[in-house]
N, C-alpha and C. Protein backbone atom coordinates (compact mmCIF):
# COMPACT_ATOMS: atom_id res chain seq x y z
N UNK A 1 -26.38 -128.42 62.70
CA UNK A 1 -25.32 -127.75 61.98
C UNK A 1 -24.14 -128.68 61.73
N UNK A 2 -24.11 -129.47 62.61
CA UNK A 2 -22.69 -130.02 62.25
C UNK A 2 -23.26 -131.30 61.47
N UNK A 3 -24.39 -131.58 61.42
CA UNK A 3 -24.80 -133.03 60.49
C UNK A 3 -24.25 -132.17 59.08
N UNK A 4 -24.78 -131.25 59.10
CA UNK A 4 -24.36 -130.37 57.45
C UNK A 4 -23.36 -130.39 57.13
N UNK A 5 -22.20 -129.87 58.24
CA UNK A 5 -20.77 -130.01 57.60
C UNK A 5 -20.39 -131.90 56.84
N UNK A 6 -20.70 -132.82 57.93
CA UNK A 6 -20.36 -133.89 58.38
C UNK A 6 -21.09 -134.22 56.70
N UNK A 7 -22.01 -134.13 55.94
CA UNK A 7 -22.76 -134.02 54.81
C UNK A 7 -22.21 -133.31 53.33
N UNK A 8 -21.60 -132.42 54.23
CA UNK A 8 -20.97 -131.42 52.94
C UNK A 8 -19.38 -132.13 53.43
N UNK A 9 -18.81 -132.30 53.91
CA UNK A 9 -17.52 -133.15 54.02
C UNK A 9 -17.61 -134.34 53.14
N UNK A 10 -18.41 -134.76 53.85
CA UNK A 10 -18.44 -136.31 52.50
C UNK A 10 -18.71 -136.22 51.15
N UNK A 11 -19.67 -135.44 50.90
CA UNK A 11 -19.78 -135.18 49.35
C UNK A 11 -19.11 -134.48 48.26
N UNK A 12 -18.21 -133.26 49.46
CA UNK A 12 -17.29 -132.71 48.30
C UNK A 12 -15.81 -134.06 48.54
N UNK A 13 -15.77 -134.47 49.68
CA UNK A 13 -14.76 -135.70 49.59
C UNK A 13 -15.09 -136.64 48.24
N UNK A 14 -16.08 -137.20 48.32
CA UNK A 14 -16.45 -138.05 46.92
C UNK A 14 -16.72 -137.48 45.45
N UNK A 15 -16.78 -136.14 45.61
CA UNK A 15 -16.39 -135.79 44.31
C UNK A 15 -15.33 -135.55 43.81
N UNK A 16 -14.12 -135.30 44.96
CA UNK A 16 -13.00 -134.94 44.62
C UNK A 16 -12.43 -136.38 44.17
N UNK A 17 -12.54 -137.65 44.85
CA UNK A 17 -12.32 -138.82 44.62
C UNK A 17 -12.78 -139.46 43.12
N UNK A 18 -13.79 -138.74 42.62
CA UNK A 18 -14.86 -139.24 41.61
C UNK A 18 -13.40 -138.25 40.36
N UNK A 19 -13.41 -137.12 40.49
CA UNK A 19 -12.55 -136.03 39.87
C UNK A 19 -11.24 -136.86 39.49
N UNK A 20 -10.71 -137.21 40.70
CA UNK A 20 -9.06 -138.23 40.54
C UNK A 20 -9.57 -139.03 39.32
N UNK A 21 -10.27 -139.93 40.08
CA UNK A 21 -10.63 -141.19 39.37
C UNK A 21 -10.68 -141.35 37.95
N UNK A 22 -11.45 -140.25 37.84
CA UNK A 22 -11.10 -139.34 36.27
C UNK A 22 -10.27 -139.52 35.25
N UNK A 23 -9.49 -138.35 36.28
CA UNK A 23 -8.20 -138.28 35.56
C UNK A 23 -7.29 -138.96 35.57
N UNK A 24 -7.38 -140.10 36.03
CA UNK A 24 -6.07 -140.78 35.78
C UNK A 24 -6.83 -141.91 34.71
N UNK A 25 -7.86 -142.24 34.39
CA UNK A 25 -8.41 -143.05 33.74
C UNK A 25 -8.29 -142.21 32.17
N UNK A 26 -8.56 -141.01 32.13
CA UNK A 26 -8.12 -139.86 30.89
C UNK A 26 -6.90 -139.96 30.52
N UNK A 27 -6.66 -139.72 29.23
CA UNK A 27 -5.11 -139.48 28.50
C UNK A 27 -5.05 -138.30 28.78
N UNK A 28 -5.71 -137.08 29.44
CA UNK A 28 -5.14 -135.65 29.29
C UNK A 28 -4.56 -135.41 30.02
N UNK A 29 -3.46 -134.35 29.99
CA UNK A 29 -2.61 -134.12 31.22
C UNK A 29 -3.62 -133.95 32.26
N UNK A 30 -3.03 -133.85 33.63
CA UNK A 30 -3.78 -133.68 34.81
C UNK A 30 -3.22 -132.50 35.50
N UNK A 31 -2.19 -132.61 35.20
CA UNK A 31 -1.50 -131.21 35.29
C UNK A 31 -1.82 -129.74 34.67
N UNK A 32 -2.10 -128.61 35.45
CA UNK A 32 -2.95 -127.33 34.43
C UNK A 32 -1.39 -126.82 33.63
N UNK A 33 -2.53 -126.10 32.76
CA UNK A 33 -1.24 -125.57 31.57
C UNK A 33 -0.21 -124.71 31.85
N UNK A 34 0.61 -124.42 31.41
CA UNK A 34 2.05 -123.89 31.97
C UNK A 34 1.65 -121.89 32.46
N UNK A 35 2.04 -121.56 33.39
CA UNK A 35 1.86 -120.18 33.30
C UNK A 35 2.16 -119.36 32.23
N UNK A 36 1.14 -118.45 31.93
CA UNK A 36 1.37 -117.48 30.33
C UNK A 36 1.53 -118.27 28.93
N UNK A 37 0.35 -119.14 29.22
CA UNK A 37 0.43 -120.27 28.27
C UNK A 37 -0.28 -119.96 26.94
N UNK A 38 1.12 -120.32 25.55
CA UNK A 38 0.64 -119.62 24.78
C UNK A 38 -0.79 -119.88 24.02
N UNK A 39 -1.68 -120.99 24.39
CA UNK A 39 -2.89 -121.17 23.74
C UNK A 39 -3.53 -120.02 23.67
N UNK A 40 -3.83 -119.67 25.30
CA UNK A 40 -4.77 -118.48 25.92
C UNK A 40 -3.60 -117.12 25.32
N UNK A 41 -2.66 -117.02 24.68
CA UNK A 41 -2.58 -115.75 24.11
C UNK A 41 -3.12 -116.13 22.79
N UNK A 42 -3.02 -117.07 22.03
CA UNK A 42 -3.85 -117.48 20.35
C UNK A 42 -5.29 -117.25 20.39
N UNK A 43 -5.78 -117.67 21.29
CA UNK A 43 -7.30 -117.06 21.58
C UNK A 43 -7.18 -116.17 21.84
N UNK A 44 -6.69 -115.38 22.68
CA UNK A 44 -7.21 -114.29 22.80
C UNK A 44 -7.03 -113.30 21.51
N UNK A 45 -6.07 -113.47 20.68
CA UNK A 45 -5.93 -112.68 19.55
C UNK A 45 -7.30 -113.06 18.54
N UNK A 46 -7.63 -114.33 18.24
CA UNK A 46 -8.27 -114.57 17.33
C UNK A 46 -9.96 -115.07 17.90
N UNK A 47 -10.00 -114.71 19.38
CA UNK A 47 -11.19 -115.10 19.29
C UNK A 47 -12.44 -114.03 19.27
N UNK A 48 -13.30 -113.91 19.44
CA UNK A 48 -14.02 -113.05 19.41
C UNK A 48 -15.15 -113.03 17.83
N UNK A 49 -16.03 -112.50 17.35
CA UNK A 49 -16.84 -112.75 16.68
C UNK A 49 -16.21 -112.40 14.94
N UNK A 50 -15.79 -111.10 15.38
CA UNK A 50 -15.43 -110.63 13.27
C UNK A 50 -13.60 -110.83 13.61
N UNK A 51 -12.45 -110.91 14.53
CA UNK A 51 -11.36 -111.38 14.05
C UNK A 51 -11.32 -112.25 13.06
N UNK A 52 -11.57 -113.87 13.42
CA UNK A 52 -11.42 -114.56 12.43
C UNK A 52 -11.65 -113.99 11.15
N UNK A 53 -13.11 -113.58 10.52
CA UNK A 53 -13.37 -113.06 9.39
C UNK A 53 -12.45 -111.99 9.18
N UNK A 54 -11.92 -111.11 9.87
CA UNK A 54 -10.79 -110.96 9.25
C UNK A 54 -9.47 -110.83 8.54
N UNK A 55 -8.94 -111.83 9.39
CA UNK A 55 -8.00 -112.57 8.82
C UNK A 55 -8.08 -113.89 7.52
N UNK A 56 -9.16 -113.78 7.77
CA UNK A 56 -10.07 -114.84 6.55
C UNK A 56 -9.50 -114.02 5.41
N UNK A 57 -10.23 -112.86 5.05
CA UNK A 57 -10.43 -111.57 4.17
C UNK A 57 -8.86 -111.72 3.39
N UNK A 58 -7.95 -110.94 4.55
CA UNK A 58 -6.83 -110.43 4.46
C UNK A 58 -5.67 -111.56 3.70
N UNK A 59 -6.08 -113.30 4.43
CA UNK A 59 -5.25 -113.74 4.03
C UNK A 59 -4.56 -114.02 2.38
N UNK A 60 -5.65 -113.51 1.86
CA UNK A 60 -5.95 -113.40 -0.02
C UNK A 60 -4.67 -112.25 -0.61
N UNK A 61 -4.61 -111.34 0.70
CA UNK A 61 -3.59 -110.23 -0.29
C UNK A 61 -3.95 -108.87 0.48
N UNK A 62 -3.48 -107.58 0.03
CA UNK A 62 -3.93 -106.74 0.64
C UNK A 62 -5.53 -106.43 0.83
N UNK A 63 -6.46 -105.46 1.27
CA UNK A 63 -7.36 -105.26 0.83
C UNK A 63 -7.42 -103.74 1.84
N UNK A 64 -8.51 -102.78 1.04
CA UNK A 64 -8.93 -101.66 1.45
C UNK A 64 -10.17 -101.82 2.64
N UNK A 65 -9.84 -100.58 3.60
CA UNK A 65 -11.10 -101.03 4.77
C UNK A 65 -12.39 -101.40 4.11
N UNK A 66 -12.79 -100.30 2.47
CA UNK A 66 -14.56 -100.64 2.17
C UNK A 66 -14.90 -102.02 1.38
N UNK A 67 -13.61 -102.58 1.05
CA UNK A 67 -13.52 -104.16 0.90
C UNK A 67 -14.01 -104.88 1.79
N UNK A 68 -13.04 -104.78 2.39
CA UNK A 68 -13.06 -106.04 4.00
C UNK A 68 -14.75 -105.16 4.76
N UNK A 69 -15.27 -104.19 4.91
CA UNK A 69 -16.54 -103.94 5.85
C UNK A 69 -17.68 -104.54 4.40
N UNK A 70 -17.15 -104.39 2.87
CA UNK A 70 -18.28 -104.97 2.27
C UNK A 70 -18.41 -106.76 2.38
N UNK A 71 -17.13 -107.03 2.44
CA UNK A 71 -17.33 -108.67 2.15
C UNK A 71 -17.23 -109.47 3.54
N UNK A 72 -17.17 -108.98 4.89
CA UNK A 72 -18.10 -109.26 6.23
C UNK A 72 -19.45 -108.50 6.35
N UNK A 73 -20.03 -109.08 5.75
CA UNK A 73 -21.34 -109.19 6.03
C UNK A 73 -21.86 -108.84 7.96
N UNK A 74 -22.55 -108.08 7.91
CA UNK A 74 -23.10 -107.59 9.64
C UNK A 74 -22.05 -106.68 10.03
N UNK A 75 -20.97 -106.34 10.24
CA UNK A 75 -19.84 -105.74 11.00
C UNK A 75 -19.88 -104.12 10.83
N UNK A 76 -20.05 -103.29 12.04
CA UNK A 76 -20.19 -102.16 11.65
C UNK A 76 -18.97 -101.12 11.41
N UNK A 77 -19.01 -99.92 10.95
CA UNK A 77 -17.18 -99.56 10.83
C UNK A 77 -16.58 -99.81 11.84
N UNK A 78 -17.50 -99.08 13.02
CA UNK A 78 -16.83 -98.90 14.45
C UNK A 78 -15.92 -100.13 14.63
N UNK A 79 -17.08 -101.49 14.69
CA UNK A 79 -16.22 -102.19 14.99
C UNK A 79 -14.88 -102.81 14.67
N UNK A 80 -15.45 -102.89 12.57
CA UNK A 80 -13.73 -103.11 11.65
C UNK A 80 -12.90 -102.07 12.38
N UNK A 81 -13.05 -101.22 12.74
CA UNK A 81 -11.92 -100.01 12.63
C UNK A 81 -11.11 -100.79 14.20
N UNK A 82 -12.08 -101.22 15.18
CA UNK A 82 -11.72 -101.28 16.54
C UNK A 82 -10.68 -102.95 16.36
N UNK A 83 -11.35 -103.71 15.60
CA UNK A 83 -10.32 -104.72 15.34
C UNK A 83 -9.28 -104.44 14.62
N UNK A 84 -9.09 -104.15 13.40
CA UNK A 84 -8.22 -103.41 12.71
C UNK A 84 -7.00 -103.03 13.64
N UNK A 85 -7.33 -102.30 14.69
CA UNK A 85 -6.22 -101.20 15.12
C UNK A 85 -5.99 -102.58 16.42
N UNK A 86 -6.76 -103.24 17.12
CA UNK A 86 -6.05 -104.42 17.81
C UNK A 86 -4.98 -105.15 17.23
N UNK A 87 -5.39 -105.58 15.84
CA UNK A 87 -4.76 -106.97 15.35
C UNK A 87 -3.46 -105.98 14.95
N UNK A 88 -3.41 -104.93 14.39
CA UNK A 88 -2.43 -103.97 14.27
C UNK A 88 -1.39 -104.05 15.64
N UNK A 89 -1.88 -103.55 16.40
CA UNK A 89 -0.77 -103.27 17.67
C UNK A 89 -0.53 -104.86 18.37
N UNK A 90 -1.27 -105.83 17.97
CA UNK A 90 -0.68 -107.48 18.26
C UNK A 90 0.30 -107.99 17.16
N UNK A 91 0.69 -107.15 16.29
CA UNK A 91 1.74 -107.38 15.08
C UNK A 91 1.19 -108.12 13.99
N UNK A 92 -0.07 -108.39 13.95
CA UNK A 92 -1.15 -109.39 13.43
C UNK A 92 -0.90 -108.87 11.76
N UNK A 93 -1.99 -107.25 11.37
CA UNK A 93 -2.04 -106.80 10.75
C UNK A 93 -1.19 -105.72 10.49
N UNK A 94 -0.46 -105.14 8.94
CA UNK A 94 0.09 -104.48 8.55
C UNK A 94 -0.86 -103.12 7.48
N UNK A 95 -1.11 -101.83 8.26
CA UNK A 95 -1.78 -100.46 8.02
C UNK A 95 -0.44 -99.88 7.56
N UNK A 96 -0.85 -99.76 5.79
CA UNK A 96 -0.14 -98.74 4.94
C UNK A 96 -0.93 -97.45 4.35
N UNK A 97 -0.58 -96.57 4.52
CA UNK A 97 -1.18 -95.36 4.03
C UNK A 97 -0.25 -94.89 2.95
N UNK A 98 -0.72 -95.00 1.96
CA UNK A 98 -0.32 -94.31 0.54
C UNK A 98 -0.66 -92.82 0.04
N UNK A 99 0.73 -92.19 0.33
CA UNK A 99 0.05 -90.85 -0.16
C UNK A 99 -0.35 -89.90 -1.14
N UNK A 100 -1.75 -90.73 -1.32
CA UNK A 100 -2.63 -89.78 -2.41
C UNK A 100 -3.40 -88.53 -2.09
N UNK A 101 -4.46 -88.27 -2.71
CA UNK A 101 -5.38 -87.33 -2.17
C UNK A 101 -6.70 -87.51 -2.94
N UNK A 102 -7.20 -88.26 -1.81
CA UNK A 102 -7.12 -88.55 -0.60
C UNK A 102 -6.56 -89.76 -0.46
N UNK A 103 -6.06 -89.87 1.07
CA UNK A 103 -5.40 -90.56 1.35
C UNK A 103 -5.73 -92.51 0.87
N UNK A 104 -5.07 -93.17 0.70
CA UNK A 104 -5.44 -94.93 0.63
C UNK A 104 -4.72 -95.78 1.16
N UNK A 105 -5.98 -96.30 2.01
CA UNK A 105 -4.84 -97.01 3.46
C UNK A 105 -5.60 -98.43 2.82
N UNK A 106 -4.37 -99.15 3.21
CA UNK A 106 -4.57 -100.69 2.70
C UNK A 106 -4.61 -101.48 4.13
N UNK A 107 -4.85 -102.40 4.45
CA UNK A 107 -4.39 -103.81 5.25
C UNK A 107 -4.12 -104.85 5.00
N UNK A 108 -3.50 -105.50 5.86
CA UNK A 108 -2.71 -106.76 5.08
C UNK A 108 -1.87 -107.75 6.33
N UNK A 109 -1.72 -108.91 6.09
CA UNK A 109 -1.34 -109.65 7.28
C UNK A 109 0.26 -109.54 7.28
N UNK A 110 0.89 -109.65 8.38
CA UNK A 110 1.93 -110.31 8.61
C UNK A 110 2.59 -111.19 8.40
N UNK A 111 3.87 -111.25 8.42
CA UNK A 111 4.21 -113.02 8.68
C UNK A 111 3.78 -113.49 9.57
N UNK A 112 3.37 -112.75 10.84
CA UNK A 112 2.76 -113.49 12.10
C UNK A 112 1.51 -113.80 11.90
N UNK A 113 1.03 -112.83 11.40
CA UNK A 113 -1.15 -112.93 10.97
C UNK A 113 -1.07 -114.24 9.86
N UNK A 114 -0.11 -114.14 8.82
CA UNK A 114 -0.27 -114.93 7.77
C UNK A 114 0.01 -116.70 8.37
N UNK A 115 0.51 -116.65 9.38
CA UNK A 115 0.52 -118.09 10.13
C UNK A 115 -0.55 -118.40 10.67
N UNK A 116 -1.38 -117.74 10.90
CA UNK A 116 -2.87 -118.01 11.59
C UNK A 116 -3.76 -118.03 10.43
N UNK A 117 -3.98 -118.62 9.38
CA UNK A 117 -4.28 -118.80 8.06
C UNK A 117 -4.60 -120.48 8.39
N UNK A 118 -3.65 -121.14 8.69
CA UNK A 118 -3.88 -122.57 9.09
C UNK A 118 -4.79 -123.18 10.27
N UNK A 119 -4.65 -121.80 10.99
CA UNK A 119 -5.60 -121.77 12.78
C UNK A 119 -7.39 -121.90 11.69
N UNK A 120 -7.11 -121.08 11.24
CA UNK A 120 -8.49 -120.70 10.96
C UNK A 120 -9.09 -121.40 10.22
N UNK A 121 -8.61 -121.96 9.23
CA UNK A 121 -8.82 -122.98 8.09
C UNK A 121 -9.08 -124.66 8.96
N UNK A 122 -8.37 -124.50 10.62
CA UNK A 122 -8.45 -125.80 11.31
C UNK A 122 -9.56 -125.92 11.82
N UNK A 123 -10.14 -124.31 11.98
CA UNK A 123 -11.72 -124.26 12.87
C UNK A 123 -12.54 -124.27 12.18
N UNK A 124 -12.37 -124.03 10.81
CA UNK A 124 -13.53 -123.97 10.20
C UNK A 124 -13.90 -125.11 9.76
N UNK A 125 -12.90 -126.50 9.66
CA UNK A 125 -13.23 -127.77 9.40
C UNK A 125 -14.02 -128.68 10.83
N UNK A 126 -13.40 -127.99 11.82
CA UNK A 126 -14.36 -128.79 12.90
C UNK A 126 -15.84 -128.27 12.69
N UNK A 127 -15.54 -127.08 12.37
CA UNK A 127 -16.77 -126.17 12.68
C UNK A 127 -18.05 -127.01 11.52
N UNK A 128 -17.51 -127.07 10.30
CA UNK A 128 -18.62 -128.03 9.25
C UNK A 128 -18.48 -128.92 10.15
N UNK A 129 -17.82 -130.15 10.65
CA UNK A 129 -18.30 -131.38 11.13
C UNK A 129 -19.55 -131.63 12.69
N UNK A 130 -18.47 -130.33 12.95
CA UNK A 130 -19.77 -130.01 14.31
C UNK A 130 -20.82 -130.24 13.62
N UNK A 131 -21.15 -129.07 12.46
CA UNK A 131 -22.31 -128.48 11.84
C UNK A 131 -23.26 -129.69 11.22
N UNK A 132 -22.53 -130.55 10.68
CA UNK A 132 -23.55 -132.12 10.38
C UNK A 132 -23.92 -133.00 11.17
N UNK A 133 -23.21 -132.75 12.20
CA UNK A 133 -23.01 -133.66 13.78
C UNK A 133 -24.48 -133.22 13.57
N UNK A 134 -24.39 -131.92 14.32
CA UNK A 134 -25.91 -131.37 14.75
C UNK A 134 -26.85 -131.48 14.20
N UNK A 135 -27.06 -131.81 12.76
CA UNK A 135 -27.81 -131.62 12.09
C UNK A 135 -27.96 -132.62 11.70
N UNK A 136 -27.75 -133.78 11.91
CA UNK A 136 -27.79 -135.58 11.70
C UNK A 136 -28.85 -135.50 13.00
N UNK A 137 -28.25 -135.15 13.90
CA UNK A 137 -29.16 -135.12 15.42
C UNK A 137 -30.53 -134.56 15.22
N UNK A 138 -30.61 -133.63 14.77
CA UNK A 138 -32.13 -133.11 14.54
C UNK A 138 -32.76 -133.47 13.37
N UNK A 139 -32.28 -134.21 12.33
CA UNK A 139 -33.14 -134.99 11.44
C UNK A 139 -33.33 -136.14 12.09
N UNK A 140 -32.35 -136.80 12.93
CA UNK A 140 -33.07 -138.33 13.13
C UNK A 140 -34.14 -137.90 14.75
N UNK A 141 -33.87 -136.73 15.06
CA UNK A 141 -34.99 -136.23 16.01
C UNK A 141 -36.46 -136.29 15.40
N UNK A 142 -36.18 -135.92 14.34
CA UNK A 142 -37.51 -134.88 13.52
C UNK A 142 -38.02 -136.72 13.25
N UNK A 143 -37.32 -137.36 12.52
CA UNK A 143 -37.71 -138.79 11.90
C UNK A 143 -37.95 -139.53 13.09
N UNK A 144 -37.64 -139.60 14.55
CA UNK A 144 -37.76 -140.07 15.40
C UNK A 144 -39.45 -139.76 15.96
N UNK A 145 -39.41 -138.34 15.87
CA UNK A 145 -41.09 -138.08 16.41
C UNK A 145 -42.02 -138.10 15.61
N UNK A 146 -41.64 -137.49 13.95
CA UNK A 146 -42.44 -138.14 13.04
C UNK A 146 -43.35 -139.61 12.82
N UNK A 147 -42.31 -140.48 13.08
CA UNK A 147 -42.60 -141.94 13.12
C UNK A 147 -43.21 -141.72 14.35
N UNK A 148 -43.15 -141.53 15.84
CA UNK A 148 -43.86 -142.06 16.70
C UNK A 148 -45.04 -141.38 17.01
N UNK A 149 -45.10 -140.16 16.44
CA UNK A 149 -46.57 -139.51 16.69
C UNK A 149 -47.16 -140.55 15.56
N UNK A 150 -47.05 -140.66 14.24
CA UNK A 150 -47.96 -141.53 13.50
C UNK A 150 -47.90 -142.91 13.87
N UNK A 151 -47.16 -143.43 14.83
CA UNK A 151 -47.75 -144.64 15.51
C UNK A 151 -48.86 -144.44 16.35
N UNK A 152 -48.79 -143.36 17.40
CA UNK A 152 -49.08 -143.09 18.78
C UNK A 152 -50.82 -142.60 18.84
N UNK A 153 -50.88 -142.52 17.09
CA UNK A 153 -52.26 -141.82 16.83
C UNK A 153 -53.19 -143.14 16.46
N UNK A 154 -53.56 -142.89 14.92
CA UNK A 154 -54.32 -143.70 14.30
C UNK A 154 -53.61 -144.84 13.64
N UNK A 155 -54.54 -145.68 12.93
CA UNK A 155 -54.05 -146.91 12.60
C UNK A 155 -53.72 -146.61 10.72
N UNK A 156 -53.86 -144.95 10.32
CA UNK A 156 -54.03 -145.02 9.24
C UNK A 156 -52.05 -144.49 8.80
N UNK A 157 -52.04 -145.19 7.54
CA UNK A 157 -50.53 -144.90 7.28
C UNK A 157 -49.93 -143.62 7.27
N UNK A 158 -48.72 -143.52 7.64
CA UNK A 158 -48.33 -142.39 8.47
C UNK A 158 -47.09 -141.96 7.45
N UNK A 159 -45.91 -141.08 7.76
CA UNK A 159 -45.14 -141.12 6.75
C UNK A 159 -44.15 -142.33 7.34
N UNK A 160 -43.15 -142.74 5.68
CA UNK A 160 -42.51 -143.56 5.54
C UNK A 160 -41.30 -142.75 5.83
N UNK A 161 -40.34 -143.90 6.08
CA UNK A 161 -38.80 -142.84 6.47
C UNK A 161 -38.17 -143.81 5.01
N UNK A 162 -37.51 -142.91 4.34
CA UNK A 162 -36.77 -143.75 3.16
C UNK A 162 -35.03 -142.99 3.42
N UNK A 163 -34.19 -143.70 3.39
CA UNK A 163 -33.12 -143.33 3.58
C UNK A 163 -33.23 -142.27 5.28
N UNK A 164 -32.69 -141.21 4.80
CA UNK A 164 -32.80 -139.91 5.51
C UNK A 164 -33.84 -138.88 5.40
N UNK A 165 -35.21 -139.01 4.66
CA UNK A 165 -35.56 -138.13 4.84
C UNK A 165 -37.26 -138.70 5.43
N UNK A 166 -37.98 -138.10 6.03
CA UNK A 166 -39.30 -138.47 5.95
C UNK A 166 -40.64 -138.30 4.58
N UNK A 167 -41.15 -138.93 4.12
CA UNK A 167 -42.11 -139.00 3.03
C UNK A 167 -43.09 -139.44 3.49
N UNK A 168 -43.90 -138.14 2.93
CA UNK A 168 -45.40 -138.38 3.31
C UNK A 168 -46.01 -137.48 4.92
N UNK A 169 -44.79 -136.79 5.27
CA UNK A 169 -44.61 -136.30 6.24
C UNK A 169 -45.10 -134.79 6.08
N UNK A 170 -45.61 -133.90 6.90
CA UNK A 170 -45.57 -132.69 6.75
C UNK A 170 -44.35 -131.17 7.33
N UNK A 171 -43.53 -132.61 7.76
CA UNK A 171 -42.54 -131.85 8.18
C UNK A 171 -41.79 -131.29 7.11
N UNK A 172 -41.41 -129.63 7.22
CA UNK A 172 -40.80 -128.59 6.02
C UNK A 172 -39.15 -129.55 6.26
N UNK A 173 -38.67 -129.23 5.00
CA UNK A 173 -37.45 -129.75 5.03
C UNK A 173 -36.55 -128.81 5.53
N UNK A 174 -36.46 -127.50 5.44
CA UNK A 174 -35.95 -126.69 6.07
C UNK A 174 -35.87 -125.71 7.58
N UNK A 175 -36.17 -127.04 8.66
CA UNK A 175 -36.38 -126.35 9.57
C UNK A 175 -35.09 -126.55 10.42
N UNK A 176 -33.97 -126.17 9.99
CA UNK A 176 -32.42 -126.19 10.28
C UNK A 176 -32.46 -124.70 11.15
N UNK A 177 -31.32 -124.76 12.40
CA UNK A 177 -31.48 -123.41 12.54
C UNK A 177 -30.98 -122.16 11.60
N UNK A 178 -30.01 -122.43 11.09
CA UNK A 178 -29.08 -122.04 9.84
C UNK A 178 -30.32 -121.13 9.34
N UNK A 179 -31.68 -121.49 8.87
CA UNK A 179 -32.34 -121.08 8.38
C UNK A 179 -33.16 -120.13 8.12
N UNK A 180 -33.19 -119.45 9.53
CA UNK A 180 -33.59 -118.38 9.95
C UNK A 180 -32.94 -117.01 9.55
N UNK A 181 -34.01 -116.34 8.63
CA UNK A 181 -33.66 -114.97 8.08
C UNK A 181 -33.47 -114.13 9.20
N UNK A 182 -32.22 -113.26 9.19
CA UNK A 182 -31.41 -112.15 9.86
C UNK A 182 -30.85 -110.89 8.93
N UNK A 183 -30.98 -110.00 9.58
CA UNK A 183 -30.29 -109.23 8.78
C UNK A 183 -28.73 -109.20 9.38
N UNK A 184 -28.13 -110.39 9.71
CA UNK A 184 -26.83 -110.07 10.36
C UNK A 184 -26.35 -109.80 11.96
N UNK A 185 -25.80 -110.37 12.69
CA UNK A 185 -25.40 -110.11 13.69
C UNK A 185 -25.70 -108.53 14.37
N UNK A 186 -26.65 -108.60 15.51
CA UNK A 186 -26.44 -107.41 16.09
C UNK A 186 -25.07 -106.98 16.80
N UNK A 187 -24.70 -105.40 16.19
CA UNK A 187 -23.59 -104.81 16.89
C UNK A 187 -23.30 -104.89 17.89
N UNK A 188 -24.56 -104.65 19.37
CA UNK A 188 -24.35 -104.99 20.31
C UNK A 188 -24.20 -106.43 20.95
N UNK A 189 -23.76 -107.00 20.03
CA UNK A 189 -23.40 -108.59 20.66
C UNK A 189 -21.76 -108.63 20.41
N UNK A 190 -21.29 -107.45 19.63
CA UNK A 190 -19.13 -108.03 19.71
C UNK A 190 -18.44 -108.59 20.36
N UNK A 191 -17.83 -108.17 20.07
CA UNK A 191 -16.51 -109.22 20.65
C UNK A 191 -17.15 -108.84 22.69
């Protein structure tokens, strides 16, 4: 028993040492973020699966709820209605009811929502670069095993790699995950 401690002493000792070592070799603070730090309130407003897309929607001008549930694609009322009335009581979104008959309720951003216009427009540019990152990775995967299974086999010519793509290959060009037919996000996966 005590070889264990004497075992588990040293190793969480050298990781904590390995941890320092780290961070002082890192440009990031080392210090954790300030209490009630406003990042973790920006996420929390905007993260989750259909926020963004909504504020996407909205940032164009007003729009009616059967707008915004037609042009998010997957999102069920329940849920527009359940974000809706969040981003509402976070000062996000602005709910006007016009009195007709029947009634016509609009939505529409804030000056506060309308500043998160730039948040979103910032993620969605990492988000394409991620998106080619990944997808550079699994073509030179695909061209990587392509080429070595037709080495690894016969002596007869195999496909050629020309630029980026493989020729002569039977690999479909579309085997991206992107690619895969859905009818849309299941409900039970929300926020």
């Amino acid at each position: 028993m005590t070889a264990r401690l004497h075992y588990y002493h040293m190793v969480t000792t050298l990781r904590s040492q390995n941890r320092s070592s780290i961070r002082k070799e890192s440009t990031m603070p080392t210090e954790p973020p300030p209490k009630d730090c406003p990042l973790g309130e920006c996420l929390s407003l905007i993260g989750g699966t259909w926020t963004p897309n909504i504020i996407w929607y909205l940032a164009d001008g007003p729009r009616r709820f059967s707008d915004l549930k037609r042009d998010i694609t997957g999102i069920s009322s329940k849920v527009l209605t359940t974000r809706l009335r969040k981003l509402e009581r976070d000062g996000t979104v602005l709910r006007k009811v016009e009195p007709t008959s029947p009634p016509t309720v609009t939505y529409e951003l804030t000056e506060h929502g309308r500043k998160l216009r730039p948040v979103i427009d910032a993620i969605i540019e990492v988000g394409y670069k991620l998106k080619e990152t990944r997808e550079a990775r699994l073509d030179a995967g695909r061209i990587q095993s392509a080429v070595g299974s037709s080495t690894a086999g016969s002596s007869t010519a195999g496909p050629s790699v020309v630029g980026s793509s493989v020729v002569g290959s039977s690999i479909p060009g579309s085997l991206k995950p992107d690619s895969v037919d859905s009818d849309g996000p299941d409900d039970s996966k929300e926020d």
